[in-house]
C-alpha atoms as a PDB file:
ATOM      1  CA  UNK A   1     143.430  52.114 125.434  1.00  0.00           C
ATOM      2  CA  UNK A   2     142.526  48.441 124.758  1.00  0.00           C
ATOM      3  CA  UNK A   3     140.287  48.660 128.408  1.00  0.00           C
ATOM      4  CA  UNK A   4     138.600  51.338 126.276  1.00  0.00           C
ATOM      5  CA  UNK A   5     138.341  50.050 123.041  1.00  0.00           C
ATOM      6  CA  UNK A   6     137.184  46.432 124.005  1.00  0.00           C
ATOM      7  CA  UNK A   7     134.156  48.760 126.517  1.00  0.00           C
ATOM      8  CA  UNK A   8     133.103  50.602 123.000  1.00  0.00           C
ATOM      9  CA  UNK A   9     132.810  47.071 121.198  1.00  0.00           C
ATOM     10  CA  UNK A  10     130.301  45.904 124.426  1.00  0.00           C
ATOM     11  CA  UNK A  11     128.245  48.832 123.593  1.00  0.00           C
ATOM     12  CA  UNK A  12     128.060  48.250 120.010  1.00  0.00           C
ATOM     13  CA  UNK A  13     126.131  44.886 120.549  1.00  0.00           C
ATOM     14  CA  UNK A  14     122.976  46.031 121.920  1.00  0.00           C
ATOM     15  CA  UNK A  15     122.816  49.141 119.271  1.00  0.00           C
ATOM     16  CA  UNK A  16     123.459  45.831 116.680  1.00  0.00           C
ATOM     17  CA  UNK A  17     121.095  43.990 117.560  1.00  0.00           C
ATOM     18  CA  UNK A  18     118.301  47.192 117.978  1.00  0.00           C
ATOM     19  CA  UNK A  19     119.335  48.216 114.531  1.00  0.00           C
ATOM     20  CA  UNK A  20     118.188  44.165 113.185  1.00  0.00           C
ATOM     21  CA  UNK A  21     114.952  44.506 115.022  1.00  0.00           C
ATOM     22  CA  UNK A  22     114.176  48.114 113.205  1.00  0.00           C
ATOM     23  CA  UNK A  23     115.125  46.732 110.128  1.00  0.00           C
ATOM     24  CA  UNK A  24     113.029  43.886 110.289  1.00  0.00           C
ATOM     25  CA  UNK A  25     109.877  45.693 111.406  1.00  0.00           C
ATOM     26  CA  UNK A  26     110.230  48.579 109.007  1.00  0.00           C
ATOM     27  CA  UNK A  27     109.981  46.668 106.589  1.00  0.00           C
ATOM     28  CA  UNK A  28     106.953  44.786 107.748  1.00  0.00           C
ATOM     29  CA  UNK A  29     105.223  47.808 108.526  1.00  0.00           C
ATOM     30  CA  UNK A  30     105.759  49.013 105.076  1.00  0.00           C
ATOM     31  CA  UNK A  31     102.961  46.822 103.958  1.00  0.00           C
ATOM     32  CA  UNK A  32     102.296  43.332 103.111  1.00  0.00           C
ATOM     33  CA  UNK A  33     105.515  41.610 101.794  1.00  0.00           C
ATOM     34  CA  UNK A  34     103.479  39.125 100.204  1.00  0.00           C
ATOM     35  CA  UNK A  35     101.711  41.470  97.552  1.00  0.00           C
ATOM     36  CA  UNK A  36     105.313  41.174  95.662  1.00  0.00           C
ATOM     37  CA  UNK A  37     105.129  37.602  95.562  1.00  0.00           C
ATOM     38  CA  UNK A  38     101.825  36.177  94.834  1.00  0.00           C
ATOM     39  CA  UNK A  39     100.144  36.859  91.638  1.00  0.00           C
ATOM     40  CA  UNK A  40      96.834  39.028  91.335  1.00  0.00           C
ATOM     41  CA  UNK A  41      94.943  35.134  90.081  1.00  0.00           C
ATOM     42  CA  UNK A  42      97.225  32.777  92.577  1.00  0.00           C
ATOM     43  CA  UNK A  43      94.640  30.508  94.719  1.00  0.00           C
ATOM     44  CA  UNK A  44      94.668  30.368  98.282  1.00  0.00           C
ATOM     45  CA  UNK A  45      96.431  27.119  98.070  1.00  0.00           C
ATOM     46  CA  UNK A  46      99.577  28.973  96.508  1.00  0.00           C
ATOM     47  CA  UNK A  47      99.250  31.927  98.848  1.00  0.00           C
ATOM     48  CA  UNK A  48      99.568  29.224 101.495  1.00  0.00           C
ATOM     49  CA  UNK A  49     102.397  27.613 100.041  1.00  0.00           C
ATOM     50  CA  UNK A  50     104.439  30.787  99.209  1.00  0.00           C
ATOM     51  CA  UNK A  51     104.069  32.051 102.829  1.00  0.00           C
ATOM     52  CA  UNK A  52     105.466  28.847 104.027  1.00  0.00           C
ATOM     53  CA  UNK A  53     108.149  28.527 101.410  1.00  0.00           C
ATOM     54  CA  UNK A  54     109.294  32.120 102.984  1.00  0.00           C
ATOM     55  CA  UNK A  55     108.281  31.671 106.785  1.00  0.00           C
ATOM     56  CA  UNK A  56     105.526  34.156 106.480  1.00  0.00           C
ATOM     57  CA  UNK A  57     103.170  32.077 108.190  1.00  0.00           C
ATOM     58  CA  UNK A  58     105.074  31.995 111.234  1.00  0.00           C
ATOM     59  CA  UNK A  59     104.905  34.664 114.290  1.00  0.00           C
ATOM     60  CA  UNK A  60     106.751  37.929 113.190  1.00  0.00           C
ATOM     61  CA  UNK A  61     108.676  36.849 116.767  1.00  0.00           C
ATOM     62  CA  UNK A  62     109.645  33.901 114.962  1.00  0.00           C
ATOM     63  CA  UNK A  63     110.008  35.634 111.854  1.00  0.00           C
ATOM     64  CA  UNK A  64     112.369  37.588 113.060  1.00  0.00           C
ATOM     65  CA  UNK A  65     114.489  35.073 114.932  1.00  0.00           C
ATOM     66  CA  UNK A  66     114.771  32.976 111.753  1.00  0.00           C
ATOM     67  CA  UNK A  67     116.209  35.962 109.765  1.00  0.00           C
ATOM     68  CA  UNK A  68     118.487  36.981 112.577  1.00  0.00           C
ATOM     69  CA  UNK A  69     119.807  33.674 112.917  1.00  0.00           C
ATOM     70  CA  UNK A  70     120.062  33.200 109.077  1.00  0.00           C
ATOM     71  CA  UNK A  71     121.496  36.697 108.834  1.00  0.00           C
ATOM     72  CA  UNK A  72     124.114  36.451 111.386  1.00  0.00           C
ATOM     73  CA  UNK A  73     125.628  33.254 109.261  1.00  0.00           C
ATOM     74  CA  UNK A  74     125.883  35.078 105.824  1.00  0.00           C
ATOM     75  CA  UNK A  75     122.581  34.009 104.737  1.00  0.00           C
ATOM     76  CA  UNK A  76     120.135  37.157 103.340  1.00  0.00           C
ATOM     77  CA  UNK A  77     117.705  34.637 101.310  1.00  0.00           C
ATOM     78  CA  UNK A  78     117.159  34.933  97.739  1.00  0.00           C
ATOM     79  CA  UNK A  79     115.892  38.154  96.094  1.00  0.00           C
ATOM     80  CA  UNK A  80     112.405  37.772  94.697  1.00  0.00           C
ATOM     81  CA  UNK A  81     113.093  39.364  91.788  1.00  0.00           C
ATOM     82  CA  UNK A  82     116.115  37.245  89.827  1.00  0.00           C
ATOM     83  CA  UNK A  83     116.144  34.154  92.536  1.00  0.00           C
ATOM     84  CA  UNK A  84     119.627  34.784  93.239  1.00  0.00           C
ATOM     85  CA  UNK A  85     121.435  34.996  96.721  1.00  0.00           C
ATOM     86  CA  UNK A  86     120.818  38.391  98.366  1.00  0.00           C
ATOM     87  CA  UNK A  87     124.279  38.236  99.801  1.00  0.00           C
ATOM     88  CA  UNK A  88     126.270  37.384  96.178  1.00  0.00           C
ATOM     89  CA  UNK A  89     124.544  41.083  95.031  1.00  0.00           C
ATOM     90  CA  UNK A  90     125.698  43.138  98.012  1.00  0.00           C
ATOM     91  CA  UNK A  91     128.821  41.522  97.809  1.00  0.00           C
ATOM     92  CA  UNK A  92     129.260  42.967  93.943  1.00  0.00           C
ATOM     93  CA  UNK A  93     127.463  46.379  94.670  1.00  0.00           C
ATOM     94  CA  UNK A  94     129.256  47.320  98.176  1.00  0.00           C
ATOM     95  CA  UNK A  95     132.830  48.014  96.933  1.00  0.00           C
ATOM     96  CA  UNK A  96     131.784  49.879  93.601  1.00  0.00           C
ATOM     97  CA  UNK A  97     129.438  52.295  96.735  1.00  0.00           C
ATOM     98  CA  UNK A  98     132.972  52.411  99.160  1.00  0.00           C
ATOM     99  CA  UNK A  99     134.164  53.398  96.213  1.00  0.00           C
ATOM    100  CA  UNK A 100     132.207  56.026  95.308  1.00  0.00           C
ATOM    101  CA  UNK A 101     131.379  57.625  98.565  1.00  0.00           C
ATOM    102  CA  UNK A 102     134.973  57.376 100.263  1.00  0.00           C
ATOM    103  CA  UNK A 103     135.956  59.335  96.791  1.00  0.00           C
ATOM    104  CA  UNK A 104     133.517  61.626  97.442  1.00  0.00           C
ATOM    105  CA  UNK A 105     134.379  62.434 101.357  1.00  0.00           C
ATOM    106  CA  UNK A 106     138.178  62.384 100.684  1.00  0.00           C
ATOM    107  CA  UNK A 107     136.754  65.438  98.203  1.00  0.00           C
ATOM    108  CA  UNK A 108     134.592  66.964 100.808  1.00  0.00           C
ATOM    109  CA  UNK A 109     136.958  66.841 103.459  1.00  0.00           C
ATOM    110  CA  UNK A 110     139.994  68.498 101.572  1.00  0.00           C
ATOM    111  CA  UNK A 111     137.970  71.133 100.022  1.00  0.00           C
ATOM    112  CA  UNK A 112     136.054  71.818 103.167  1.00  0.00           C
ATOM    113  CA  UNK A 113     139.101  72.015 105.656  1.00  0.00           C
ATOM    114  CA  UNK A 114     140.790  74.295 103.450  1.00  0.00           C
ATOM    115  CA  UNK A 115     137.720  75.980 103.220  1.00  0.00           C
ATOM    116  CA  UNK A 116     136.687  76.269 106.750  1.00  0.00           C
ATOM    117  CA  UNK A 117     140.408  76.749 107.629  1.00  0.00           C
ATOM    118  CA  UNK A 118     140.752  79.840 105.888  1.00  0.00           C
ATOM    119  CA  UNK A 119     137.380  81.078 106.788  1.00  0.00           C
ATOM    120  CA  UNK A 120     137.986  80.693 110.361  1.00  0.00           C
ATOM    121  CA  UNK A 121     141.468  82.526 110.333  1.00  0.00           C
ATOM    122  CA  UNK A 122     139.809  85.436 108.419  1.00  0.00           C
ATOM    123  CA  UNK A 123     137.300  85.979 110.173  1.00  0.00           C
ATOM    124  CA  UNK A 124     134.423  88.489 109.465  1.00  0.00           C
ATOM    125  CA  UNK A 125     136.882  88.960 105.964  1.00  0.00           C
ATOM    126  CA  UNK A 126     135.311  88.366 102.492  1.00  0.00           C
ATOM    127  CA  UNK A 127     137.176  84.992 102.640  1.00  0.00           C
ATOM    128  CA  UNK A 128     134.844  83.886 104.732  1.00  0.00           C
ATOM    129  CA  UNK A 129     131.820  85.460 103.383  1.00  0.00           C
ATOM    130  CA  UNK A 130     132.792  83.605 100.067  1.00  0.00           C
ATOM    131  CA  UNK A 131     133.286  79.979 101.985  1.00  0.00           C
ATOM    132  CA  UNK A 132     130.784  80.475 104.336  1.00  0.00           C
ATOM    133  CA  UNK A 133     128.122  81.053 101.570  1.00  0.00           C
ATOM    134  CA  UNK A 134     129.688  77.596  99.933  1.00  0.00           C
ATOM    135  CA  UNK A 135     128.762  75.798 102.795  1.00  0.00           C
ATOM    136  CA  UNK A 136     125.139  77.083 103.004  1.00  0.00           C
ATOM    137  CA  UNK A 137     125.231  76.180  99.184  1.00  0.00           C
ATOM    138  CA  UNK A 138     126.674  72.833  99.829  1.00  0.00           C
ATOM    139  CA  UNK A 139     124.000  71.491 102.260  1.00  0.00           C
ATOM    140  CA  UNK A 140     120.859  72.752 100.367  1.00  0.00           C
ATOM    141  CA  UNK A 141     121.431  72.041  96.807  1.00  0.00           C
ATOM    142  CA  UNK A 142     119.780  68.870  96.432  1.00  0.00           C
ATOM    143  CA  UNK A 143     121.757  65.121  95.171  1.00  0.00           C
ATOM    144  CA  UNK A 144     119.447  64.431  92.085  1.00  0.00           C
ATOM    145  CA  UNK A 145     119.554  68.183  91.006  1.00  0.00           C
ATOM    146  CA  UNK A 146     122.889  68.627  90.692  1.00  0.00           C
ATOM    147  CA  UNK A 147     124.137  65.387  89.618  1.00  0.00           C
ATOM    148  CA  UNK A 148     121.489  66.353  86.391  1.00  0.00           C
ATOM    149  CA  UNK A 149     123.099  69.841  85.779  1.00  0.00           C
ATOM    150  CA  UNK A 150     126.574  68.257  85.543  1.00  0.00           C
ATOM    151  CA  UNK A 151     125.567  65.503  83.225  1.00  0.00           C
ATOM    152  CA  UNK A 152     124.026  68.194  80.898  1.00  0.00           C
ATOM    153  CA  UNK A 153     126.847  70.686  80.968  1.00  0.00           C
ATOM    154  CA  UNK A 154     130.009  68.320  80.787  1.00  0.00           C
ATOM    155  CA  UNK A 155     128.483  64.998  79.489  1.00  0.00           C
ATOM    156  CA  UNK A 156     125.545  66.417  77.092  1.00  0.00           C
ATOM    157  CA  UNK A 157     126.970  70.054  76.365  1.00  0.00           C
ATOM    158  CA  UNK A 158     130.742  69.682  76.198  1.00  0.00           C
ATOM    159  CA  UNK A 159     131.177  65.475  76.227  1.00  0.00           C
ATOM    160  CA  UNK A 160     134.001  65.625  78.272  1.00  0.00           C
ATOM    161  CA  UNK A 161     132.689  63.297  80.768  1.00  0.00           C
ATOM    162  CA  UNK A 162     130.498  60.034  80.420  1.00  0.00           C
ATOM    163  CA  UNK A 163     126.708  60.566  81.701  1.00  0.00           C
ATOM    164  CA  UNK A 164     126.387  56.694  82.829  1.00  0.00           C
ATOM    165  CA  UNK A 165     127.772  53.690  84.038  1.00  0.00           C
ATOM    166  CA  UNK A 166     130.926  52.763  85.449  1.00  0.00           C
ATOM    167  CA  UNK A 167     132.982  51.664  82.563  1.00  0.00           C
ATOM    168  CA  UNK A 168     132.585  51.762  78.551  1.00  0.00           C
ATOM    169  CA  UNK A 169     129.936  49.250  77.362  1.00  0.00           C
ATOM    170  CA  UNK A 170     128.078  48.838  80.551  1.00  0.00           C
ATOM    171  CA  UNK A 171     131.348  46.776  82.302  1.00  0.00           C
ATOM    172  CA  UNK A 172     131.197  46.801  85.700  1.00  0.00           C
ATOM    173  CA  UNK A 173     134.641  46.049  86.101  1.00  0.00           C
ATOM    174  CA  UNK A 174     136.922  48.228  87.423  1.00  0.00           C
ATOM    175  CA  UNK A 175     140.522  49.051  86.873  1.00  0.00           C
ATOM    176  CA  UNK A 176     142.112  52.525  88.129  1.00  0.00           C
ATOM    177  CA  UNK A 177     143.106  53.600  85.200  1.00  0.00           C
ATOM    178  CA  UNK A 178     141.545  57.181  83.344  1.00  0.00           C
ATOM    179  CA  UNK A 179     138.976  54.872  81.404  1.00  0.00           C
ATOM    180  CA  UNK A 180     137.361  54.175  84.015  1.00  0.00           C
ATOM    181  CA  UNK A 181     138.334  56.817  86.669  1.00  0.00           C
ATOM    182  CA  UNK A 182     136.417  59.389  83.759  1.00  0.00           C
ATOM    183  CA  UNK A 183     133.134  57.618  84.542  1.00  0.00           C
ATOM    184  CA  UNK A 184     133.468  58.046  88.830  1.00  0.00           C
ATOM    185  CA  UNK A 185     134.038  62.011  88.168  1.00  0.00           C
ATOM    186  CA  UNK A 186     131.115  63.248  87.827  1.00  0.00           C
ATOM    187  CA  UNK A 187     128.835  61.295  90.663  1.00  0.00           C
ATOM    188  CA  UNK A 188     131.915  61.418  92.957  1.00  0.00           C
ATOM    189  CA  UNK A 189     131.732  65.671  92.680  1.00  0.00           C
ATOM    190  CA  UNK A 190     128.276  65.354  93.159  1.00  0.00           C
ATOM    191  CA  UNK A 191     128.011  63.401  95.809  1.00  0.00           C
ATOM    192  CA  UNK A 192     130.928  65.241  97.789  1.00  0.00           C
ATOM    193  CA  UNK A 193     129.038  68.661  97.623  1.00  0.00           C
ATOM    194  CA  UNK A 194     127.008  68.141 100.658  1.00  0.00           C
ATOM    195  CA  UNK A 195     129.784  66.733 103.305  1.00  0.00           C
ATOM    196  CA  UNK A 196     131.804  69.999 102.237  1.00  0.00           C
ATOM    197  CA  UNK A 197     129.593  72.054 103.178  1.00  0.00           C
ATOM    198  CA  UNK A 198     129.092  70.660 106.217  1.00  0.00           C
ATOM    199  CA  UNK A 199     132.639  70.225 107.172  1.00  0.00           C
ATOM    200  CA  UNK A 200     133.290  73.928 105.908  1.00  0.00           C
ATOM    201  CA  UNK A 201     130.982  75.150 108.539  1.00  0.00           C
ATOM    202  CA  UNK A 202     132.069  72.563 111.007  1.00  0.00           C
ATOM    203  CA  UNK A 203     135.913  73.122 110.604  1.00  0.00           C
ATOM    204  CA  UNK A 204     135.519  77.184 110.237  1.00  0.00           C
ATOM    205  CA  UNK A 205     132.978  77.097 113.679  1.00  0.00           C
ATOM    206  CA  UNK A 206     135.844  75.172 115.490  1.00  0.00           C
ATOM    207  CA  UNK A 207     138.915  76.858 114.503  1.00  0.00           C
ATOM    208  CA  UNK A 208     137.180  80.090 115.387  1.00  0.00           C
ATOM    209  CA  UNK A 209     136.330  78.944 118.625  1.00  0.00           C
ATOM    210  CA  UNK A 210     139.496  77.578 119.268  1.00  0.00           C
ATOM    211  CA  UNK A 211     141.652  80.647 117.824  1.00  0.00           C
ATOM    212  CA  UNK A 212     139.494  82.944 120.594  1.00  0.00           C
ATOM    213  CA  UNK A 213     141.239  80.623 123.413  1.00  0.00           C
ATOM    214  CA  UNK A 214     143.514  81.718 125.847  1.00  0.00           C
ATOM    215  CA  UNK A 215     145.717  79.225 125.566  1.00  0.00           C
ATOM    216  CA  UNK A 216     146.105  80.730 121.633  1.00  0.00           C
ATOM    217  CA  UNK A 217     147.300  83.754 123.028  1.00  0.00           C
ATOM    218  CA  UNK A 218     149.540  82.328 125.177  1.00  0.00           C
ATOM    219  CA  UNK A 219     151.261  80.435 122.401  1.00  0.00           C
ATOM    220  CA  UNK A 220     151.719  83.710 120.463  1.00  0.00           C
ATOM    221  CA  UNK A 221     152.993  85.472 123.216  1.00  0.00           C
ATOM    222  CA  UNK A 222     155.142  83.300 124.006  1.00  0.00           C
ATOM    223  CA  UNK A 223     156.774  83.567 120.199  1.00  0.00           C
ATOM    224  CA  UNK A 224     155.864  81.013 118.038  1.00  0.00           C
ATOM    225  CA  UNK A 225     155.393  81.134 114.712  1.00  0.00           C
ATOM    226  CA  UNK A 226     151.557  80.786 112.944  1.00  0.00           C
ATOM    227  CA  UNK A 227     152.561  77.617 111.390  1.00  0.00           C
ATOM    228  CA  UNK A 228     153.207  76.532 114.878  1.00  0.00           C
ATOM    229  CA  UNK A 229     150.175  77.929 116.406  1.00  0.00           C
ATOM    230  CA  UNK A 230     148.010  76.427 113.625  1.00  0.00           C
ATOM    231  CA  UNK A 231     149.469  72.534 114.377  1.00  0.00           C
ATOM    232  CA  UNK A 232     147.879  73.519 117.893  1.00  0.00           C
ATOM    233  CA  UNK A 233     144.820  74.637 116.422  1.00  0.00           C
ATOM    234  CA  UNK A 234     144.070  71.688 113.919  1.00  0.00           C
ATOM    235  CA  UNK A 235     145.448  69.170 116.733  1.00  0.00           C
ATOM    236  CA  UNK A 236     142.411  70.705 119.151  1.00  0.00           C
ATOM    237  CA  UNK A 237     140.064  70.641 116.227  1.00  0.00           C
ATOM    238  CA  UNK A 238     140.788  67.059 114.734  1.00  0.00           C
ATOM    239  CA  UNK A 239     138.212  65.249 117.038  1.00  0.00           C
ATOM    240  CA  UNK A 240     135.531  67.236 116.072  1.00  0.00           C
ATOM    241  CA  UNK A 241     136.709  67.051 112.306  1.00  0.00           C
ATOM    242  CA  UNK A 242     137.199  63.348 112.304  1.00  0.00           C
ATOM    243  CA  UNK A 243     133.931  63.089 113.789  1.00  0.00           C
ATOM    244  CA  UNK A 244     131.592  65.120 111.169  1.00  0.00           C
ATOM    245  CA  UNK A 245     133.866  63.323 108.288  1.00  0.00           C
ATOM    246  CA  UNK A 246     133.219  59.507 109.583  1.00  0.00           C
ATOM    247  CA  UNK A 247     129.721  60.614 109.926  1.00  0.00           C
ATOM    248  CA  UNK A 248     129.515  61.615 106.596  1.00  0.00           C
ATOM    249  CA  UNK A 249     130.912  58.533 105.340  1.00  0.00           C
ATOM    250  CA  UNK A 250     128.315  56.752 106.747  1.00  0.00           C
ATOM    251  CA  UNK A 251     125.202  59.107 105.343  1.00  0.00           C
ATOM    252  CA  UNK A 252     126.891  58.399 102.099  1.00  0.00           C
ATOM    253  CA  UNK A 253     127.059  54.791 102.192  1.00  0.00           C
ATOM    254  CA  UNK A 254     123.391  54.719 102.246  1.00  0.00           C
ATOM    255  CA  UNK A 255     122.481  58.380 100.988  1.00  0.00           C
ATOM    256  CA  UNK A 256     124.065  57.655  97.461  1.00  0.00           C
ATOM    257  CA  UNK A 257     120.405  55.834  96.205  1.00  0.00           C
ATOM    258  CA  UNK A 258     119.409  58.994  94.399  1.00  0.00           C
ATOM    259  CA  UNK A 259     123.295  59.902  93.274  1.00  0.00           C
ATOM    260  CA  UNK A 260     123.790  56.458  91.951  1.00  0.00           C
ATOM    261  CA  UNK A 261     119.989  55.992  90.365  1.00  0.00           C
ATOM    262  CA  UNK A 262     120.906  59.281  88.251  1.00  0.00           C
ATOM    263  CA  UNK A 263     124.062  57.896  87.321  1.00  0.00           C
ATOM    264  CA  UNK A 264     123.608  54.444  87.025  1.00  0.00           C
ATOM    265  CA  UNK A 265     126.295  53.464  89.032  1.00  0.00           C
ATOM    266  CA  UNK A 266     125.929  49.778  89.787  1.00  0.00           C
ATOM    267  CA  UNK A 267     126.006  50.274  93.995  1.00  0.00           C
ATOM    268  CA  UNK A 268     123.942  49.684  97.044  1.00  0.00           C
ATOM    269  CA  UNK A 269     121.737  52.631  96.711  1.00  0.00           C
ATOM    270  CA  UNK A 270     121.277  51.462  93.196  1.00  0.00           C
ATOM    271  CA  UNK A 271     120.557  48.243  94.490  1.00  0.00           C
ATOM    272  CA  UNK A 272     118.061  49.829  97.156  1.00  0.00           C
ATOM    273  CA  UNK A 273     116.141  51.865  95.040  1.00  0.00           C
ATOM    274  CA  UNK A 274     115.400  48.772  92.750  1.00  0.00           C
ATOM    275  CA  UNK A 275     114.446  46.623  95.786  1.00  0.00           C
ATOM    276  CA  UNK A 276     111.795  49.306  97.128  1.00  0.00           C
ATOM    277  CA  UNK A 277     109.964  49.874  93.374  1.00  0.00           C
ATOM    278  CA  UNK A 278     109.922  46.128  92.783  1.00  0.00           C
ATOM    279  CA  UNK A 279     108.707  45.240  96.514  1.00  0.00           C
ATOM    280  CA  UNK A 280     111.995  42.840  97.182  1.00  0.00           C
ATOM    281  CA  UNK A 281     111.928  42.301 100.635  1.00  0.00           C
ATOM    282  CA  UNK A 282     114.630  39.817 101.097  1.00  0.00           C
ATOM    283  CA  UNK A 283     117.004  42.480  98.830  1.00  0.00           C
ATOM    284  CA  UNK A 284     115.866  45.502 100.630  1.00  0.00           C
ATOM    285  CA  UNK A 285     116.231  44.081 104.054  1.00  0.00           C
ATOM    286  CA  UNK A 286     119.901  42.424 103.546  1.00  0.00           C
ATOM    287  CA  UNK A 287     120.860  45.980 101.811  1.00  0.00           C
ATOM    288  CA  UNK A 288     119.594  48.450 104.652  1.00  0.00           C
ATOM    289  CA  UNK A 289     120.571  45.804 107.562  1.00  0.00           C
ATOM    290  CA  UNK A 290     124.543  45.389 105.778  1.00  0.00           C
ATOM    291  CA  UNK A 291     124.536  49.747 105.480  1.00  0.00           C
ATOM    292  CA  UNK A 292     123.455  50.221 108.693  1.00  0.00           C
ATOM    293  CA  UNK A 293     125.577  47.897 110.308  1.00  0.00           C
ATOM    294  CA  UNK A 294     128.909  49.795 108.186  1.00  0.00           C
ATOM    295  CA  UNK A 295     127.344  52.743 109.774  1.00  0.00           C
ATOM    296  CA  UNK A 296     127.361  51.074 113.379  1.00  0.00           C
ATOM    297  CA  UNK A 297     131.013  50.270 112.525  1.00  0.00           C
ATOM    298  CA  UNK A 298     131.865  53.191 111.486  1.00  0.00           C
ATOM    299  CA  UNK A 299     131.013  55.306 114.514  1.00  0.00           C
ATOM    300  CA  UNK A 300     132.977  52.904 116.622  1.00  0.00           C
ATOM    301  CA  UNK A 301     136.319  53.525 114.335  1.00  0.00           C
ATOM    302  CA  UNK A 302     135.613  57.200 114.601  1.00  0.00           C
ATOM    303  CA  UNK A 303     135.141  56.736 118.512  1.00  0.00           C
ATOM    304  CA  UNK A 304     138.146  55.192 118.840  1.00  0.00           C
ATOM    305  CA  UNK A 305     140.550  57.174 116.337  1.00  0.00           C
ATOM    306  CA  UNK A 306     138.993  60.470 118.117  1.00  0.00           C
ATOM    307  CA  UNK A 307     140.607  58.837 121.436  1.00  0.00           C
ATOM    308  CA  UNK A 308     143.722  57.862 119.655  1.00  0.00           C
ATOM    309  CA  UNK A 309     143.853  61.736 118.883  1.00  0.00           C
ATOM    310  CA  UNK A 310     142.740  63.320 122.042  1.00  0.00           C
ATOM    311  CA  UNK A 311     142.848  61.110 125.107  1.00  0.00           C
ATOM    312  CA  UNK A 312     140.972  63.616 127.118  1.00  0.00           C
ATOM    313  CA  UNK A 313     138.121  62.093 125.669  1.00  0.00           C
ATOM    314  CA  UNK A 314     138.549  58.537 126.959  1.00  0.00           C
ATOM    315  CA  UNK A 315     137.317  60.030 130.329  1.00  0.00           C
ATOM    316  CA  UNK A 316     133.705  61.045 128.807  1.00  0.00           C
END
């Protein structure tokens, strides 16, 4: 297992390093990361200065070893907007976003094994019509859309819930306690609709196929009871589970820009979207470099709990 686990970590270096080198030229493809900077009446002189000031008069080769090397010691630049360490903001955004969107899968994935559980043991039955029909629901109602319906009905209509923020007053500290917890509610729900849809489908497609088996049948004949057989069954379907869910983790981590623009919570996607409308290049690339990288990570956990669970799968 550690053979296998320290092979997975090899591999993970060359996708790291190919996800810096997208980052980087995405985001000077985008345009010119200057026209953020200089002002419309700056002289050439100042134009000049600026792009020396930020290494934009160097080779984009160079360019981009600079901000590697920079990067790879904790050092993102300063954001162009408020002057302030790129690195010091992701640090304050990124737990209030694993906050949100590891709520939000923990959601997903209950509702959406119990879901897909009981839709593939009933198969062709109007329990599975009805979950089934969730999950098609799940996956194509969009983020924004939602997340505005449920601030109307149960912050607008009924006040039950706060439309904004995460904490009374615009704090951004948090404490779990029900002040606070009130305000993570409603983009939490929102933002778990889509992964239970998706892990609906994905559990009630597996436990179908695996119920069909014949190694299912053989259990039954040979007299054990369904709370028996089922251990077998969600054993055999936990990889594939474990899988969709990490993934989903990671599409949240940096799918939540919309969820958390709506709500105002104070995260990375918040963070993002603010960086793309006000051109901050050194913001926008330490934000989608540190998400992509938690998504790199987070594939190789999932790898290697997925082995943990099955070893049959250390031989792929």
């Amino acid at each position: 297992m550690l053979v296998y686990i320290l092979l997975r970590l090899l591999y993970t270096i060359p996708i790291a390093l190919g996800v810096t080198v997208f980052v980087f030229a995405l985001i000077h493809l985008s345009g010119d990361p200057m026209s953020a900077i200089v002002a419309p009446d700056a002289t050439a002189e100042m134009v000049e200065q600026l792009k020396k000031s930020y290494g934009f008069d160097q080779p984009l080769p160079i360019q981009y070893l600079l901000w590697l090397t920079k990067a790879l010691q904790g050092d993102f630049g300063n954001s162009i907007v408020n002057s302030r360490p790129v690195l010091d903001t992701l640090l304050a955004a990124v737990p209030n976003t694993l906050m949100l969107a590891g709520v939000a899968t923990l959601i997903g994935f209950a509702f959406g094994c119990i879901l897909g559980g009981l839709a593939g043991y009933y198969q062709g039955g109007i329990v599975d019509k009805i979950a089934t029909g969730f999950g098609i629901a799940g996956v194509s109602i969009p983020h924004y859309w939602l997340g505005m319906v449920l601030v109307i009905i149960f912050a607008v209509e009924l006040r039950w819930l706060p439309a904004t923020g995460m904490g009374a007053g615009g704090s951004d500290a948090w404490q779990w306690d029900w002040e606070h917890i009130r305000f993570l509610i409603l983009p939490a729900v929102t933002l778990s609709v889509i992964p239970c849809g998706i892990i609906t489908r994905t559990v009630r497609s597996t436990v179908a196929e695996i119920l069909n088996q014949e190694f299912v049948q053989a259990l039954r004949a040979k007299g054990l009871w369904h709370g028996q057989v089922m251990r077998h069954v969600a054993r055999n379907a936990a990889p594939t589970v474990l899988a969709v869910m990490g993934l989903q983790l990671g599409y949240l981590l940096g799918g939540s820009i919309l969820v958390e623009t709506v709500f105002n919570w104070p995260g990375t996607g918040y963070l993002l979207n603010d960086a793309i409308f006000r051109r901050d290049v050194p913001m926008l690339q330490g934000t989608i470099l540190l998400l992509a990288m938690f998504f790199v990570a987070l594939n190789l956990i999932v790898d290697i709990v997925q082995t943990w669970v099955d070893p049959r799968m250390r031989r792929s």
